[in-house]
Protein backbone atom coordinates (compact mmCIF):
# COMPACT_ATOMS: atom_id res chain seq x y z
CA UNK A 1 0.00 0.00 0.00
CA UNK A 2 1.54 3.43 -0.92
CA UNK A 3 1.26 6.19 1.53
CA UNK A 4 1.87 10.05 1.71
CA UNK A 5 3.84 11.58 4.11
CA UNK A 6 3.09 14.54 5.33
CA UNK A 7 4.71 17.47 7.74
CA UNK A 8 2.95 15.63 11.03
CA UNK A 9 4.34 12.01 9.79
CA UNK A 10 0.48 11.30 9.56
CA UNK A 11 0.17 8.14 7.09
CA UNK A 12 -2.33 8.96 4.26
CA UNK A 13 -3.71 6.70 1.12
CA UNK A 14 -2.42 7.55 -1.71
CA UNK A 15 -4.49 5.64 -4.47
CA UNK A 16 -8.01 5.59 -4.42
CA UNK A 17 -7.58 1.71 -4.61
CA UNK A 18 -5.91 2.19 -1.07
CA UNK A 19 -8.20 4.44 0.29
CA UNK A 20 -11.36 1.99 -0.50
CA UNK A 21 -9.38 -0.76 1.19
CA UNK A 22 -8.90 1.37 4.43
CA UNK A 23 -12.97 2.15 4.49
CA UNK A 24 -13.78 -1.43 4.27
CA UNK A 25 -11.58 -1.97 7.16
CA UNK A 26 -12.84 0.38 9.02
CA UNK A 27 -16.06 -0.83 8.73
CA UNK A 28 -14.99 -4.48 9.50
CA UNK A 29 -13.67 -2.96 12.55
CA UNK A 30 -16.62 -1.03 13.63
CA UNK A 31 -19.12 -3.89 12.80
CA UNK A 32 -16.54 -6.07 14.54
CA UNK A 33 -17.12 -4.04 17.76
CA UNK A 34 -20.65 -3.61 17.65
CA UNK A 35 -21.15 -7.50 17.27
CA UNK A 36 -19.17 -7.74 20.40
CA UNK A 37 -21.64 -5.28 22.22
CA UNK A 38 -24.45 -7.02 21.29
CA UNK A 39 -23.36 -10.51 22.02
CA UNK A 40 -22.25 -8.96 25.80
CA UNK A 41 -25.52 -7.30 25.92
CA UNK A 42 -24.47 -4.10 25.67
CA UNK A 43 -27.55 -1.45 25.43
CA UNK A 44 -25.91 2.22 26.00
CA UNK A 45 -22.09 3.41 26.02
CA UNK A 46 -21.17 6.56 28.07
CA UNK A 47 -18.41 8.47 26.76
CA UNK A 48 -16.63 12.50 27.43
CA UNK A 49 -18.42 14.82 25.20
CA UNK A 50 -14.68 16.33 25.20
CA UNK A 51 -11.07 14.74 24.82
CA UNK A 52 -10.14 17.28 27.75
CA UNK A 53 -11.37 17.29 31.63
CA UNK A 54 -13.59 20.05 32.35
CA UNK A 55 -11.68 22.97 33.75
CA UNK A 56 -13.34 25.36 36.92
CA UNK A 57 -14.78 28.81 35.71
CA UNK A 58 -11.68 30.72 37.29
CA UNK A 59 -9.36 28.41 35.41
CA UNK A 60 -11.64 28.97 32.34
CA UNK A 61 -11.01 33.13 32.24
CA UNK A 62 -7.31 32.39 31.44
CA UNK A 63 -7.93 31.15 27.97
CA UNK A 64 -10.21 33.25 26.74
C-alpha cells in the first residue's frame, strides 16, 4: 500500500484503490465491535463529550 507523508508524519492513502481498502476496514472494525456489544448485551455506552477534563470557571477566564 503506498502512503503520503506529510509534515505531522500522519500516514495517508495515496491511491483511491488504497483508500477503498482502508474504508472497508474500518467498517470491518466497527461492525466487529458492535457484534461484540451485542453478544455482551451491551444497550448504552457513556463516553466525554470532550477529549479534555472540564476545567473550573476561574481556570476557564485564562484562555479566553
Amino acid at each position: 500500500m503506498m502512503y503520503c507523508r506529510f509534515q505531522d508524519y500522519s500516514r495517508v492513502p495515496v491511491r483511491s484503490k488504497d483508500l477503498w481498502m482502508s474504508v472497508a476496514r474500518m467498517h470491518d472494525l466497527k461492525q466487529r465491535s458492535l457484534d461484540q456489544w451485542n453478544e455482551a448485551g451491551v444497550d448504552v455506552v457513556v463516553c466525554p463529550v470532550f477529549a479534555c477534563p472540564a476545567t473550573t470557571l476561574d481556570a476557564a477566564n485564562k484562555y479566553v
